[in-house]
C-alpha atoms as a PDB file:
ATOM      1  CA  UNK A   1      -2.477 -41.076 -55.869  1.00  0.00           C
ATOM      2  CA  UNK A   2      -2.678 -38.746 -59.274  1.00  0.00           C
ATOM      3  CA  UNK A   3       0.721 -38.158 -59.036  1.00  0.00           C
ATOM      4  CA  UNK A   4       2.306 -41.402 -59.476  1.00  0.00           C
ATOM      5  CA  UNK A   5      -1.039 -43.071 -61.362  1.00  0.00           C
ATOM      6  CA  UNK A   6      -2.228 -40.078 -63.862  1.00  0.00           C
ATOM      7  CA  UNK A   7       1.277 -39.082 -64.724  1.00  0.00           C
ATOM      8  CA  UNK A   8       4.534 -40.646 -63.274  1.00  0.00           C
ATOM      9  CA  UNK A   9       6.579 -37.538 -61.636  1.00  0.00           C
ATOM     10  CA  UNK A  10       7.658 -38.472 -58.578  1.00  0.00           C
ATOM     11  CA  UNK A  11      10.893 -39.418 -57.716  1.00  0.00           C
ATOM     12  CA  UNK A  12       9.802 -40.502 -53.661  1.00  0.00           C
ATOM     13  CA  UNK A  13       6.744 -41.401 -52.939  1.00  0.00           C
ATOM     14  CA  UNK A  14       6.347 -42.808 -49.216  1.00  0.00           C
ATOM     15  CA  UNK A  15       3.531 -43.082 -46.841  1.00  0.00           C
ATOM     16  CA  UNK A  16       3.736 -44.254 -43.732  1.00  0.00           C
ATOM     17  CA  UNK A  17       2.008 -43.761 -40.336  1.00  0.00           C
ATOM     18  CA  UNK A  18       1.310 -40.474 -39.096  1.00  0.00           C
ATOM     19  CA  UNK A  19       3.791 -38.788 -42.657  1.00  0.00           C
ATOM     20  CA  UNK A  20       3.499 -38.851 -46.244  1.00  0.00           C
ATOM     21  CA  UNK A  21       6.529 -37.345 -48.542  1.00  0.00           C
ATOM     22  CA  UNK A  22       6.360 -36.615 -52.127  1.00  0.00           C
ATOM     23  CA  UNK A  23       9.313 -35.694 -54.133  1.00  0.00           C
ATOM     24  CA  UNK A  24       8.943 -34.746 -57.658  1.00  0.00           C
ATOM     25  CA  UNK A  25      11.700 -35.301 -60.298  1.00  0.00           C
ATOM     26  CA  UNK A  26      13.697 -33.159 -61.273  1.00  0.00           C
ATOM     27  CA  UNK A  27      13.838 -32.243 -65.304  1.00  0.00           C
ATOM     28  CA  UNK A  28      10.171 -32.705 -66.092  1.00  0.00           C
ATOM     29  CA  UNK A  29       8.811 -31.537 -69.331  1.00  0.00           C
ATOM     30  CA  UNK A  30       6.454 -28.126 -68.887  1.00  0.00           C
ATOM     31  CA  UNK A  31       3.416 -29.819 -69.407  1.00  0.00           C
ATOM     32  CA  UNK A  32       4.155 -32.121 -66.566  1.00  0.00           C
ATOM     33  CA  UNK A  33       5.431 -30.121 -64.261  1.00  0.00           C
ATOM     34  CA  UNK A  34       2.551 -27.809 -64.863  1.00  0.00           C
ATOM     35  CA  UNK A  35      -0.194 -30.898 -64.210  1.00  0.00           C
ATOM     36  CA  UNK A  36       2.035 -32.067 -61.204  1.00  0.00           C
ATOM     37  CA  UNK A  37       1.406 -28.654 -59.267  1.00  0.00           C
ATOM     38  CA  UNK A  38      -2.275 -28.042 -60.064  1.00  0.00           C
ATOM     39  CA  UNK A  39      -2.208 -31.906 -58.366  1.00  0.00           C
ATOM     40  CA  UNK A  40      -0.050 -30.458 -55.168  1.00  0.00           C
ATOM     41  CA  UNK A  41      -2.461 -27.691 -55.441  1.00  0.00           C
ATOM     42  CA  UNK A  42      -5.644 -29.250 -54.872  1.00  0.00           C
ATOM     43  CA  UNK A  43      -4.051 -31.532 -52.058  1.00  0.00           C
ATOM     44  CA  UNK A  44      -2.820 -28.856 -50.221  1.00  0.00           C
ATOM     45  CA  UNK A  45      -6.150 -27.211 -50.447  1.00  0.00           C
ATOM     46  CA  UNK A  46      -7.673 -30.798 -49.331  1.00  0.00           C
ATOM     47  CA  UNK A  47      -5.288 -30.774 -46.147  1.00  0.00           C
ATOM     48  CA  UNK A  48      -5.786 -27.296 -45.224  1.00  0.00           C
ATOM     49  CA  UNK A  49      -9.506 -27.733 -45.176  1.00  0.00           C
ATOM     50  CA  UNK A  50      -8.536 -30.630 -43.100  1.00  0.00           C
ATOM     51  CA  UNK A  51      -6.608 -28.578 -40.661  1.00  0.00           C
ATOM     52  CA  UNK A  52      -9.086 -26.072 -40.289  1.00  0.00           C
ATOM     53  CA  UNK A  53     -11.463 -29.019 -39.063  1.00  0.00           C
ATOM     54  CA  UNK A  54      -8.569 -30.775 -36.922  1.00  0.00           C
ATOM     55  CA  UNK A  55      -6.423 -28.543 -35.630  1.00  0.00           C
ATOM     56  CA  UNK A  56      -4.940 -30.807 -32.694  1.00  0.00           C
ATOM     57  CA  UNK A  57      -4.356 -33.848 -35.809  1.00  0.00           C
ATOM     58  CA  UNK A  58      -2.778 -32.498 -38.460  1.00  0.00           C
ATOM     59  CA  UNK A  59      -0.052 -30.843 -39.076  1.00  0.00           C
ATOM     60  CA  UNK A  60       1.429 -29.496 -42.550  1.00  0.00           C
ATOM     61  CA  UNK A  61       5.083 -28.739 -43.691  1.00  0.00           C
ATOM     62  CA  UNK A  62       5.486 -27.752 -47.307  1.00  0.00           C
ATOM     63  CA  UNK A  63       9.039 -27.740 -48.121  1.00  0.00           C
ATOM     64  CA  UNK A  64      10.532 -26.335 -51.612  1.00  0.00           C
ATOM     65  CA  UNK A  65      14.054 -27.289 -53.398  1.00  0.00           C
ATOM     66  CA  UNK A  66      14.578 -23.226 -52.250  1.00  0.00           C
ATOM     67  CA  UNK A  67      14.386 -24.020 -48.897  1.00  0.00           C
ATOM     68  CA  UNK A  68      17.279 -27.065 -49.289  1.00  0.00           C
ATOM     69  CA  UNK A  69      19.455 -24.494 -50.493  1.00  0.00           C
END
């Protein structure tokens, strides 16, 4: 995965049946932080084309350090 191979921002990183979560860390340089989203970009892009195909399979829940406060 780009995120933890191309540049190492995550904080979690687990994948397991049926759920992946990704947690970035927190205090990341601009440049990282700006690579780190065009990466969460293109997969959400990825898994909404996904959705649009699969419907009954997939679900998607984005969830922001906003919404944990």
């Amino acid at each position: 995965m780009g995120l933890s191979e191309y540049i190492n921002v995550l904080s979690e990183l687990k994948i397991q049946e049926g759920e992946m979560r990704l947690k970035l860390k927190k205090g990341l340089p601009e440049s990282e932080a700006l690579q780190a989203k065009a990466i969460f970009e293109a997969m959400r892009l990825g898994l909404l084309g996904i959705l649009e195909e699969y419907p009954d399979y997939i679900t998607i829940e984005v969830k922001t350090e906003e919404d944990s406060i």
